[in-house]
N, C-alpha and C. Protein backbone atom coordinates (compact mmCIF):
# COMPACT_ATOMS: atom_id res chain seq x y z
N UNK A 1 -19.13 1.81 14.19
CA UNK A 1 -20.28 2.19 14.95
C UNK A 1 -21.36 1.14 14.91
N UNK A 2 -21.54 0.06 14.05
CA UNK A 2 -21.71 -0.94 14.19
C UNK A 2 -22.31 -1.68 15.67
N UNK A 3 -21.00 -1.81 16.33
CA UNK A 3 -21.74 -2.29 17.74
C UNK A 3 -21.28 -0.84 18.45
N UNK A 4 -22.22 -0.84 19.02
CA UNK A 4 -22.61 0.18 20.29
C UNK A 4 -22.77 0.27 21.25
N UNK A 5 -22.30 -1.28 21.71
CA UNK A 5 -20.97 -0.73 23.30
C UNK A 5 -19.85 -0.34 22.87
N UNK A 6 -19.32 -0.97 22.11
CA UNK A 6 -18.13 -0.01 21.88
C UNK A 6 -18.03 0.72 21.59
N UNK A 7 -19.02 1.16 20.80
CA UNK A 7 -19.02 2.77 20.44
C UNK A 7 -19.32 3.93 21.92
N UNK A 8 -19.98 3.01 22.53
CA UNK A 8 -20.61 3.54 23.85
C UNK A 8 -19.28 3.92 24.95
N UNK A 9 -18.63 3.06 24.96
CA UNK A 9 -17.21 2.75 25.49
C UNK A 9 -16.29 4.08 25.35
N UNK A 10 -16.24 4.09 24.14
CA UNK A 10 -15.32 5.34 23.19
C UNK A 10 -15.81 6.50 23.97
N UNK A 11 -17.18 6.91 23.27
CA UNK A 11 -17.52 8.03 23.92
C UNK A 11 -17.80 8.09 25.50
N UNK A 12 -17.78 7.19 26.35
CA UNK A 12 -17.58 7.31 28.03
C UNK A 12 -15.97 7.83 28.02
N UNK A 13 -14.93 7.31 27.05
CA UNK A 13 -13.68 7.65 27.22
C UNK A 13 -13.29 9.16 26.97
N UNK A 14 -14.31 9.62 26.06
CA UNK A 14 -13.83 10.64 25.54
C UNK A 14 -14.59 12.24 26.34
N UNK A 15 -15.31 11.73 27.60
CA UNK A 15 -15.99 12.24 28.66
C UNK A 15 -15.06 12.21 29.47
N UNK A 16 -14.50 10.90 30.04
CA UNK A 16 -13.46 10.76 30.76
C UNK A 16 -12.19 11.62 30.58
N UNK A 17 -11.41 11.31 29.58
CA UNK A 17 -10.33 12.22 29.16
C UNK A 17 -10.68 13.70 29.30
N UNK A 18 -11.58 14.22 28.95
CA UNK A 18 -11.81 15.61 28.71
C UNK A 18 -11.87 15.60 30.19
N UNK A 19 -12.45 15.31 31.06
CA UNK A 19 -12.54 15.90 32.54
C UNK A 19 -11.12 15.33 33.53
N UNK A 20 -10.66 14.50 33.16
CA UNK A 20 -9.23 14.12 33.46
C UNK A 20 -8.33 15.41 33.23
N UNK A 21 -8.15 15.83 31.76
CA UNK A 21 -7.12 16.61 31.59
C UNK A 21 -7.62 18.03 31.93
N UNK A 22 -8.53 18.41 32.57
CA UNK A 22 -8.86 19.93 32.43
C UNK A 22 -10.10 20.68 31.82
N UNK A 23 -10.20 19.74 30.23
CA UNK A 23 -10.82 20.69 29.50
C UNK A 23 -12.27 20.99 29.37
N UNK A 24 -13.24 20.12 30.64
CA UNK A 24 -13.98 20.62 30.77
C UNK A 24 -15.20 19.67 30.12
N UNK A 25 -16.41 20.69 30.09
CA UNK A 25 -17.36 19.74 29.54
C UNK A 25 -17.27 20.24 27.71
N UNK A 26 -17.70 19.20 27.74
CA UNK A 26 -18.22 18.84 25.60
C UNK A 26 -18.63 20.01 24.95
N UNK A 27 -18.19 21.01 24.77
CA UNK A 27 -19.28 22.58 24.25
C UNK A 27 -20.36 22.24 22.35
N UNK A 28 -19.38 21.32 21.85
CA UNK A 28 -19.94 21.02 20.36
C UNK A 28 -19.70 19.70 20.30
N UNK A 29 -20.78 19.20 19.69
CA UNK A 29 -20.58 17.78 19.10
C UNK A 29 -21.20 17.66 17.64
N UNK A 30 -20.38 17.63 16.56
CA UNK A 30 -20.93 17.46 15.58
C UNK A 30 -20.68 15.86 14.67
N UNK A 31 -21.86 15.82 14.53
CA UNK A 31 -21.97 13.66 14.21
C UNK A 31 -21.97 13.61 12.71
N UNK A 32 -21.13 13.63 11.97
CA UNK A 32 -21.18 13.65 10.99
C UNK A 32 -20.52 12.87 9.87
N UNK A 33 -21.29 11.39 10.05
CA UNK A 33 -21.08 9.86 9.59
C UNK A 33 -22.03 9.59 9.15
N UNK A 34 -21.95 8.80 8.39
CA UNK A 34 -22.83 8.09 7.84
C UNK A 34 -22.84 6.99 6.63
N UNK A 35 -23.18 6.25 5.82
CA UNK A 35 -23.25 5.05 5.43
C UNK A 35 -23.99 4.55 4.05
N UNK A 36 -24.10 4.61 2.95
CA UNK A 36 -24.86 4.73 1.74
C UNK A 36 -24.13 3.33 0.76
N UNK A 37 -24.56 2.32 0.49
CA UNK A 37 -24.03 1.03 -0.15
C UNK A 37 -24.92 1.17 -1.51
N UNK A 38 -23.83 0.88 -2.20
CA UNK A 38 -24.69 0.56 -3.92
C UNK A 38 -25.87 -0.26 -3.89
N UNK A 39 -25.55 -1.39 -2.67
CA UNK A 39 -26.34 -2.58 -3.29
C UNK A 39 -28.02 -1.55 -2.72
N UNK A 40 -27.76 -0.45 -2.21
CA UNK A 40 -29.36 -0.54 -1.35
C UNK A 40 -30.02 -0.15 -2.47
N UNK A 41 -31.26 -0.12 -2.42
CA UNK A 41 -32.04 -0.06 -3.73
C UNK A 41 -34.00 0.48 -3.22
N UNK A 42 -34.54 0.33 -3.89
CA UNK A 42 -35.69 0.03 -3.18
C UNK A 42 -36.35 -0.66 -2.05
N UNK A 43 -37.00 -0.62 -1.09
CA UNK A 43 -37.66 -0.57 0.18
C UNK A 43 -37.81 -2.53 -0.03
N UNK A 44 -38.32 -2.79 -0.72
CA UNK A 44 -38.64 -4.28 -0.94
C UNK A 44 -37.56 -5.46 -1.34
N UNK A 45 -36.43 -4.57 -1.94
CA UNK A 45 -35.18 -5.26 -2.79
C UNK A 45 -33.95 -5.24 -2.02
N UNK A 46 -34.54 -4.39 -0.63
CA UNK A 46 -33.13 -4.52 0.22
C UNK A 46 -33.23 -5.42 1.66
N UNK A 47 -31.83 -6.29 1.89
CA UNK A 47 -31.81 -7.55 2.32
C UNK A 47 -31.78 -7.28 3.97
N UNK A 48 -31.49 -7.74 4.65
CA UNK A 48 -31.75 -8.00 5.82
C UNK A 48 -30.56 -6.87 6.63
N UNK A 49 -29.36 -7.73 6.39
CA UNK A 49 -28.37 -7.20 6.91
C UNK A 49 -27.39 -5.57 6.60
N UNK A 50 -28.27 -5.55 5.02
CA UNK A 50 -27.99 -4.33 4.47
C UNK A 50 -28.59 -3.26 5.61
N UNK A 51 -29.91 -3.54 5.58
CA UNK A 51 -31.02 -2.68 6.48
C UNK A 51 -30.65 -2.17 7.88
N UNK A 52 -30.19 -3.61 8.44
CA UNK A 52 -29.87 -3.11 9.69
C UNK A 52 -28.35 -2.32 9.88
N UNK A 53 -27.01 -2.67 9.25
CA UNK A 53 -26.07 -2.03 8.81
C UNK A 53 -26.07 -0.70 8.95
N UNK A 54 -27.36 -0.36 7.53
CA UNK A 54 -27.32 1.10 7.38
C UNK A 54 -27.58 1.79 8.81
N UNK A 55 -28.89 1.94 9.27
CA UNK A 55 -29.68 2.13 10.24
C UNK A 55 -28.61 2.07 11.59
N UNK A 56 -28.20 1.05 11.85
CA UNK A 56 -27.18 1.22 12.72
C UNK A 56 -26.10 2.28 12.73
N UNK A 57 -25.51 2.50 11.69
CA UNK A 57 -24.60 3.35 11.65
C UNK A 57 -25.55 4.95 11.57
N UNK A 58 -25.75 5.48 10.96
CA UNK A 58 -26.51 6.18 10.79
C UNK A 58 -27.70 6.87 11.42
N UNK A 59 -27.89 5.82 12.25
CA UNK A 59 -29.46 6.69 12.87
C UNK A 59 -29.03 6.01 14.73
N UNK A 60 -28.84 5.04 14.99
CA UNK A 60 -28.58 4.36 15.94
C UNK A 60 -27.40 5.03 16.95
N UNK A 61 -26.35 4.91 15.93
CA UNK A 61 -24.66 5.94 16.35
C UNK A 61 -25.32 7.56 17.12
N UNK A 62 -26.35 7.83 16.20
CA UNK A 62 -26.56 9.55 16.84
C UNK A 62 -27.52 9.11 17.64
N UNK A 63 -28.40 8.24 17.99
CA UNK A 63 -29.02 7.69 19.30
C UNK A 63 -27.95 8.06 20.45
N UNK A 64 -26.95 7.16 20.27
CA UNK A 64 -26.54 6.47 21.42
C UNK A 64 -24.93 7.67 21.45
N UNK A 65 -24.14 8.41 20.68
CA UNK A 65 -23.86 9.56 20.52
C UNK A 65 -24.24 10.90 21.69
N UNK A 66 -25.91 11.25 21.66
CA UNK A 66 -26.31 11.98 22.02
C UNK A 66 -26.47 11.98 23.47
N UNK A 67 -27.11 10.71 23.51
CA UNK A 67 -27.38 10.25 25.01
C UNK A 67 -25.84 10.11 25.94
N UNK A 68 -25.26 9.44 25.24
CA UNK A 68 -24.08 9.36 26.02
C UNK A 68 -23.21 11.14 26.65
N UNK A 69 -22.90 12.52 25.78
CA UNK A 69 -22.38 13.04 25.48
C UNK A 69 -23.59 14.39 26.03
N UNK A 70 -24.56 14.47 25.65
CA UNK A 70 -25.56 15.74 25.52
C UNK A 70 -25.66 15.64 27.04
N UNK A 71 -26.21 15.26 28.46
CA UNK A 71 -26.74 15.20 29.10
C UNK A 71 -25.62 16.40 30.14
N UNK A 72 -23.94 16.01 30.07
CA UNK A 72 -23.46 17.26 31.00
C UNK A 72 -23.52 18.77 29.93
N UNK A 73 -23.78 18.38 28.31
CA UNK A 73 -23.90 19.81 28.38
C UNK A 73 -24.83 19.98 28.34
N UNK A 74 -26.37 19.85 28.59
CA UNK A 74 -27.53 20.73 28.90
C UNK A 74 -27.56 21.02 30.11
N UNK A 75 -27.06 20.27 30.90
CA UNK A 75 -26.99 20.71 32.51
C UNK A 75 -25.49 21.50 32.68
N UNK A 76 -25.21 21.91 32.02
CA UNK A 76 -24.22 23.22 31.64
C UNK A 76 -24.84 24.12 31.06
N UNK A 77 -25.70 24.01 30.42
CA UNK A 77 -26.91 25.16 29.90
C UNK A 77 -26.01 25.70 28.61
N UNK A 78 -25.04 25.11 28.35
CA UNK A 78 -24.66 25.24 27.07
C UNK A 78 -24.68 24.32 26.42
N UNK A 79 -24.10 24.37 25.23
CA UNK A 79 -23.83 23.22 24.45
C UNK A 79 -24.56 22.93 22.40
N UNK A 80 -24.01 23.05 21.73
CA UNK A 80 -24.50 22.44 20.11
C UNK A 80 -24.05 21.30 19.99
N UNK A 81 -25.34 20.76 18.97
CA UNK A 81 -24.99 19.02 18.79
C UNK A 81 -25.55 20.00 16.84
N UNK A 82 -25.02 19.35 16.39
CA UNK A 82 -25.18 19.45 14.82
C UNK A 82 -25.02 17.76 14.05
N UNK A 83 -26.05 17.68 13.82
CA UNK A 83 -26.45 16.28 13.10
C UNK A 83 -26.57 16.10 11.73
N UNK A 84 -25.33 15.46 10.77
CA UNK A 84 -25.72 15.60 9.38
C UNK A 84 -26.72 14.72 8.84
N UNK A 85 -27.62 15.10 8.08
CA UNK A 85 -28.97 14.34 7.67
C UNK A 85 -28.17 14.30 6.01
N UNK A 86 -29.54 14.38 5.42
CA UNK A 86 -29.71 14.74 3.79
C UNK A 86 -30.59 14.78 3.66
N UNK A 87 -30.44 15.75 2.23
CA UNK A 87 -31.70 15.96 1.33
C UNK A 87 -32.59 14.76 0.86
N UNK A 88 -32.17 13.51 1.02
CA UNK A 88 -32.77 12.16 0.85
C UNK A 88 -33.73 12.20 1.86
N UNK A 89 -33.27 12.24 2.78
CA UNK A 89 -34.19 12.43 4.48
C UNK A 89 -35.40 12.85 4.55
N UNK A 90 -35.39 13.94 3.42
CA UNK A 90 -36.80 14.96 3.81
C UNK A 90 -37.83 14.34 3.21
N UNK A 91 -38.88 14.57 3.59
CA UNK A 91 -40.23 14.05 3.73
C UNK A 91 -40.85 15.13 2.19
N UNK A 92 -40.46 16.13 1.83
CA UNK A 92 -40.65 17.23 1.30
C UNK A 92 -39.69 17.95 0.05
N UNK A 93 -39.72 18.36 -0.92
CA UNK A 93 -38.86 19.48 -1.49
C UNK A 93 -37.73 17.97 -2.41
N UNK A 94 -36.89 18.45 -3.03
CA UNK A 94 -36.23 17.92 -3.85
C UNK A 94 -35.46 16.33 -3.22
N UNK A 95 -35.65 15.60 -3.86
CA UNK A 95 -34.80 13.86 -3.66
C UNK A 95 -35.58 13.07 -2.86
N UNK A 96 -36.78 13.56 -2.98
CA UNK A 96 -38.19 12.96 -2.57
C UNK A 96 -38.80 11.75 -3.48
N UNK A 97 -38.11 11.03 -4.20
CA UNK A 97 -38.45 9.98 -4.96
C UNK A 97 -37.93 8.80 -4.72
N UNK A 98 -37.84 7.66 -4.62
CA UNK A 98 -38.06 6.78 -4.48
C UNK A 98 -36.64 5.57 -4.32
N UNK A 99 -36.16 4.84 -3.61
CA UNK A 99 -34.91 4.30 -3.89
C UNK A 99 -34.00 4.67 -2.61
N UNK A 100 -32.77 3.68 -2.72
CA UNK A 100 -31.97 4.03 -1.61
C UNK A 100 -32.88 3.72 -0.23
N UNK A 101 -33.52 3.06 0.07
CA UNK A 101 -34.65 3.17 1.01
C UNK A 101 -33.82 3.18 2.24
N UNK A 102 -32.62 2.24 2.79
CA UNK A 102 -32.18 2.38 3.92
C UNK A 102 -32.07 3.47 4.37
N UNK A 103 -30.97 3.89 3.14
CA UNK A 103 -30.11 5.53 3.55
C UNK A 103 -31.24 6.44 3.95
N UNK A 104 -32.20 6.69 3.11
CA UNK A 104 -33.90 7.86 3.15
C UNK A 104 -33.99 7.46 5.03
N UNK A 105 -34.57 6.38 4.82
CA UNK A 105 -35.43 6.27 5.98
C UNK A 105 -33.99 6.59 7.23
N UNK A 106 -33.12 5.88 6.99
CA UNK A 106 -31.87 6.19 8.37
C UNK A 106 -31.53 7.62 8.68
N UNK A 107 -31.97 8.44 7.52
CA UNK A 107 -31.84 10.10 7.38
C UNK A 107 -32.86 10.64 7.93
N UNK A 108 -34.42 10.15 7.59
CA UNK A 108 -35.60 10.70 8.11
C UNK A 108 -35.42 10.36 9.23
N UNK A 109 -34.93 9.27 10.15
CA UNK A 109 -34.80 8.97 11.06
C UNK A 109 -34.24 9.91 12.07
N UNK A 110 -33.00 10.44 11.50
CA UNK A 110 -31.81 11.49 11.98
C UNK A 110 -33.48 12.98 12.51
N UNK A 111 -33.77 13.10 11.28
CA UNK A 111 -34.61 14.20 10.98
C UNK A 111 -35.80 14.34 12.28
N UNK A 112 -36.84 13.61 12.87
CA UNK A 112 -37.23 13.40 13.42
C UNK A 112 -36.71 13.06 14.76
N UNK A 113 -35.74 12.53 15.04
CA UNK A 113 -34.67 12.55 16.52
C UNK A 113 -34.56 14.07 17.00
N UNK A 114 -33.76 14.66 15.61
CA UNK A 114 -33.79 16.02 15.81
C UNK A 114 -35.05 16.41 16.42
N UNK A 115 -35.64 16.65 16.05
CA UNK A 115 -37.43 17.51 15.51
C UNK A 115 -37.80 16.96 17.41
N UNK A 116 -37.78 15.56 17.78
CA UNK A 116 -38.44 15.09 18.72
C UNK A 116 -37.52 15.90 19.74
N UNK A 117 -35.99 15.51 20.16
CA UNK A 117 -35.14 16.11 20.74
C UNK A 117 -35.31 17.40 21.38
N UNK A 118 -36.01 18.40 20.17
CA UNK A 118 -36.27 19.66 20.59
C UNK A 118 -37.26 19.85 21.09
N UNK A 119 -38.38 19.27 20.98
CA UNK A 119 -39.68 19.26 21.62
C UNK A 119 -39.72 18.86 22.92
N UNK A 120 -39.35 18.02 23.62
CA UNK A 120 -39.22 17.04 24.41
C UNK A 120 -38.45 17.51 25.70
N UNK A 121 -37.57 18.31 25.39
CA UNK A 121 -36.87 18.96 26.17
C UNK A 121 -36.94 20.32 26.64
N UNK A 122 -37.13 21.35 25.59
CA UNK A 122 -36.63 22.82 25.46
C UNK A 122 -36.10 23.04 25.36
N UNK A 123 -34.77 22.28 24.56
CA UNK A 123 -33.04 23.03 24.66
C UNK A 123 -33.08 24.45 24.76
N UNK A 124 -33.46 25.02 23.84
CA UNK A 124 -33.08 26.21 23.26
C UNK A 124 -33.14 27.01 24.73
N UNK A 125 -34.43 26.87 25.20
CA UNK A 125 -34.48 28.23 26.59
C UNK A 125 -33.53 27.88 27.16
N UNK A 126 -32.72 26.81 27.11
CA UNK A 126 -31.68 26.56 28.40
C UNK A 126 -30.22 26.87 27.37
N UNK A 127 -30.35 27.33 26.30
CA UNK A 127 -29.42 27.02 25.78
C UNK A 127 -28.28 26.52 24.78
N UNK A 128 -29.29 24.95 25.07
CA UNK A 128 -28.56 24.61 23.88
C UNK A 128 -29.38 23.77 22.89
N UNK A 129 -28.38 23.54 21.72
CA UNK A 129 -28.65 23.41 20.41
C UNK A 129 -28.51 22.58 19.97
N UNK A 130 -30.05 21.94 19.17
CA UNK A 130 -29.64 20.94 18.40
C UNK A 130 -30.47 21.20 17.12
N UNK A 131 -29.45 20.63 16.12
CA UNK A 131 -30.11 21.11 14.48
C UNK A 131 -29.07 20.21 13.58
N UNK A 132 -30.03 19.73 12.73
CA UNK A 132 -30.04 19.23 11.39
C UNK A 132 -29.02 19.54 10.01
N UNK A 133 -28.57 18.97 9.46
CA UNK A 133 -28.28 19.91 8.10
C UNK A 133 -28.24 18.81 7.09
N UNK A 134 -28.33 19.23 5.85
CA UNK A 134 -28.66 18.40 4.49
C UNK A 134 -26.95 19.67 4.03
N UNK A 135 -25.67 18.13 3.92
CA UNK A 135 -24.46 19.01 3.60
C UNK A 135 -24.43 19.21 1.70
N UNK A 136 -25.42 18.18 1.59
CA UNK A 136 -25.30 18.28 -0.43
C UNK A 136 -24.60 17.06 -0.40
N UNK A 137 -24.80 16.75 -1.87
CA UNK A 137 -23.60 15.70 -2.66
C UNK A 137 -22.49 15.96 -2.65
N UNK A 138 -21.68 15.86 -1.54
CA UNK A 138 -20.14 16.23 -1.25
C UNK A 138 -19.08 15.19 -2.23
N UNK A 139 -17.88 15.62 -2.24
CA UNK A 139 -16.99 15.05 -2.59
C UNK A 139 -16.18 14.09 -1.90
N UNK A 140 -16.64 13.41 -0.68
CA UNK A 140 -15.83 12.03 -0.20
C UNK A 140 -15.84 11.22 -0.51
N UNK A 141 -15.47 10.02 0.59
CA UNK A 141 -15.65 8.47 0.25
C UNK A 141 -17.21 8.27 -0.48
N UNK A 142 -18.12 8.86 0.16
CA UNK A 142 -19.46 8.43 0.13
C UNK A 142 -19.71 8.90 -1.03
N UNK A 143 -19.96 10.20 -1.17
CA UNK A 143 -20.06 11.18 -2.62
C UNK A 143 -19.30 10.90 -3.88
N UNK A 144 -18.31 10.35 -3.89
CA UNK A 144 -17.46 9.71 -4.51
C UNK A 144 -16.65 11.51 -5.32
N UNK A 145 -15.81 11.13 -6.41
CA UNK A 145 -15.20 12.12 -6.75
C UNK A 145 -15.76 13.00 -7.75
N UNK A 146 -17.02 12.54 -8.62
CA UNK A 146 -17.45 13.79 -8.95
C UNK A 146 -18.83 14.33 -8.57
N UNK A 147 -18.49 14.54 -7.04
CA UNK A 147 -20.11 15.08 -6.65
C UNK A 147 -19.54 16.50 -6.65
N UNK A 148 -20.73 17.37 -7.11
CA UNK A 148 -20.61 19.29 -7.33
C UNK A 148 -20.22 19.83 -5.98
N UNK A 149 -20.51 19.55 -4.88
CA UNK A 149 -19.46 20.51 -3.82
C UNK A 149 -18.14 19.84 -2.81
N UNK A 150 -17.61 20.40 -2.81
CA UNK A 150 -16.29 19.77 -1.78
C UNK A 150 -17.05 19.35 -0.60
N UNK A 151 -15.94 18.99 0.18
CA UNK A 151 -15.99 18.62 2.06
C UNK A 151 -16.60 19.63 2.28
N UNK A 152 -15.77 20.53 2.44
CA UNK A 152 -15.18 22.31 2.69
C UNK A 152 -16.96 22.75 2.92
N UNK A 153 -17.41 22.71 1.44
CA UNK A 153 -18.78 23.25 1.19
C UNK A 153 -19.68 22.28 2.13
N UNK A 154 -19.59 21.24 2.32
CA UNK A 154 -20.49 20.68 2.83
C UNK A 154 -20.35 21.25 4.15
N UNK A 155 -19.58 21.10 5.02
CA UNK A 155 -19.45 21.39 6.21
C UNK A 155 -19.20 22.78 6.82
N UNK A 156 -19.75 23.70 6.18
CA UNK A 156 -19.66 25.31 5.98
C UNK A 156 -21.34 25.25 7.15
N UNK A 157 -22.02 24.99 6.85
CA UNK A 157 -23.06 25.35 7.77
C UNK A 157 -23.47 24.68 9.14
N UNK A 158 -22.38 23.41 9.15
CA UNK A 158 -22.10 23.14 10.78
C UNK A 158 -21.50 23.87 11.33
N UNK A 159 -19.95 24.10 11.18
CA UNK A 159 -19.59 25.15 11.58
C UNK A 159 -20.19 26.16 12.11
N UNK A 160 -20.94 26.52 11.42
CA UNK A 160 -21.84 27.90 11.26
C UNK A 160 -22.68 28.06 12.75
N UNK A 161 -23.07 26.61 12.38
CA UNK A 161 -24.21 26.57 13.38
C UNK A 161 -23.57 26.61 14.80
N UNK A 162 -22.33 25.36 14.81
CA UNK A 162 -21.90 25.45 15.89
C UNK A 162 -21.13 26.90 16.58
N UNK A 163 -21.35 27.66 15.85
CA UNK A 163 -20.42 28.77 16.66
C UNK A 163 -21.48 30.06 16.38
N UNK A 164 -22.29 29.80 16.14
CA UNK A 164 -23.17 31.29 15.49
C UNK A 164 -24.01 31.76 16.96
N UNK A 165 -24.09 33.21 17.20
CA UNK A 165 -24.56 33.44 18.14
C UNK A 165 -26.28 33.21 18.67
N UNK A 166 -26.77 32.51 19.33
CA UNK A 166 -27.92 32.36 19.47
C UNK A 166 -28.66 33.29 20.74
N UNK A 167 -29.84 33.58 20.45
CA UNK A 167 -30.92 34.50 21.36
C UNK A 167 -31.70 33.52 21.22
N UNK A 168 -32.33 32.74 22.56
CA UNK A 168 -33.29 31.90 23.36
C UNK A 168 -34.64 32.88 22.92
N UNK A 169 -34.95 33.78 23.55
CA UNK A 169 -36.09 34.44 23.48
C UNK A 169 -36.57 34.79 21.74
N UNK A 170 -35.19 34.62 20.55
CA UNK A 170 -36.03 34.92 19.25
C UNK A 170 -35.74 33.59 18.50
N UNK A 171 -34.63 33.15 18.28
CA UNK A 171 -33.76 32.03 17.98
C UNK A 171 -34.84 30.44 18.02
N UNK A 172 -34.93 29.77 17.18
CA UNK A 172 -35.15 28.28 17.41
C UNK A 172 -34.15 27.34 17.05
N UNK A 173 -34.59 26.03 17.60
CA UNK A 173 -33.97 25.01 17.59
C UNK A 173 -34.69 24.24 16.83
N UNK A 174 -33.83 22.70 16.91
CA UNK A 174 -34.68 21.55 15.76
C UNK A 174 -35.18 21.91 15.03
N UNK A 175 -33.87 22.13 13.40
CA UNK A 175 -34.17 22.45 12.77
C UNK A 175 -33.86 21.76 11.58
N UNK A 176 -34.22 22.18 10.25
CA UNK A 176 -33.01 21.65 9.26
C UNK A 176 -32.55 22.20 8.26
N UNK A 177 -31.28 22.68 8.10
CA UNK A 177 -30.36 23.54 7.65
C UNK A 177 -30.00 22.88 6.17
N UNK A 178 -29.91 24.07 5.34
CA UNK A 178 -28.69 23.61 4.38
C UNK A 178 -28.55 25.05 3.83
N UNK A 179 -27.05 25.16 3.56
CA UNK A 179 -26.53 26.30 3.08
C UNK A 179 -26.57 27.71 4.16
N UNK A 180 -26.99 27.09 4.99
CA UNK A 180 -27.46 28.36 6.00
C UNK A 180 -28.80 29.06 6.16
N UNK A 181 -29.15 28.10 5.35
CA UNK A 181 -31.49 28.37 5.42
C UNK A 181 -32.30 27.44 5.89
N UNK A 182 -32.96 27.66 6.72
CA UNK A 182 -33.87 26.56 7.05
C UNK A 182 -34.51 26.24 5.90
N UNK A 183 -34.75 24.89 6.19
CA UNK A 183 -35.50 23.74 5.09
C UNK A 183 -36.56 23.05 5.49
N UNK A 184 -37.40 22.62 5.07
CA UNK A 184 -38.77 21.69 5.38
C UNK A 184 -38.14 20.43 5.32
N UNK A 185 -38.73 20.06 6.41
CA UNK A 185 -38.65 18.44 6.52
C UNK A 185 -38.99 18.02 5.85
């Protein structure tokens, strides 16, 4: 995700195919990549190419993700986009200290796309959905093998989101989730 024509490319293909074979427009898109290097460190101690790396993958990918992909489903008046952030991200509440600066800021970044996304538009009265989630210290590549919750657990409240029934008139959007509770930015 790196470069982003090609990434741009991919997802025109994967618009293409879907209306080629039948299946219609995009109903869920959930973006859930992202990018965390040992070497990053503090805001001042991290190098050039680290910076942009992170940021690219991470905050840039769900730029150019959204835009590409969101536009036939709001004009379908349906549609969820579910964006994984982290608890690093938040401006607020626990992992609010200091370090990792790419990953934080490429997350707050996520966080605020969201937040703006919903403002900017109105999804929700039309429909559709876009929201946040902090999945925890998972157990993957990134999390490595002894972080406290699985995949499984992490990705329990996308799901959620993406299929959970929503009411426009009580229901909001741009949000940020974890465990299935809204969270402060």
């Amino acid at each position: 995700m790196a470069d982003s024509e090609k990434f741009r490319q991919v997802l025109k293909e994967i618009n293409l195919d879907a209306a080629t074979n039948g299946l219609g427009i995009l109903d869920v898109l959930i973006l859930a990549h992202g990018v965390m290097s040992e070497k990053m460190s503090k805001t001042l101690r991290t190098d050039d190419a680290e910076w942009r790396r992170t940021l690219s993958i991470n905050l840039d990918a769900v730029f150019t993700a959204v835009n590409e992909l969101a536009p036939a489903m709001t004009e379908a008046r349906t549609g969820r986009v579910v964006i994984y952030s982290a608890c690093l991200g938040r401006m607020s509440g626990p992992g609010t200290h200091g370090g990792l600066a790419p990953y934080r800021i490429s997350k707050a970044g996520v966080n605020a796309f969201v937040k703006n996304l919903s403002y900017e538009t109105g999804l929700g009265a039309r429909g559709f959905l876009v929201d946040a989630i902090c999945p925890g210290h998972c157990r993957t590549d990134m999390g490595g093998p002894d972080a406290p919750r699985s995949a499984q657990e992490g990705a329990e409240t996308a799901i959620w989101l993406a299929t959970r029934e929503f009411d426009p008139t009580k229901d909001k959007t741009g949000l940020l989730w974890e465990d299935r509770q809204i969270v402060d930015w």
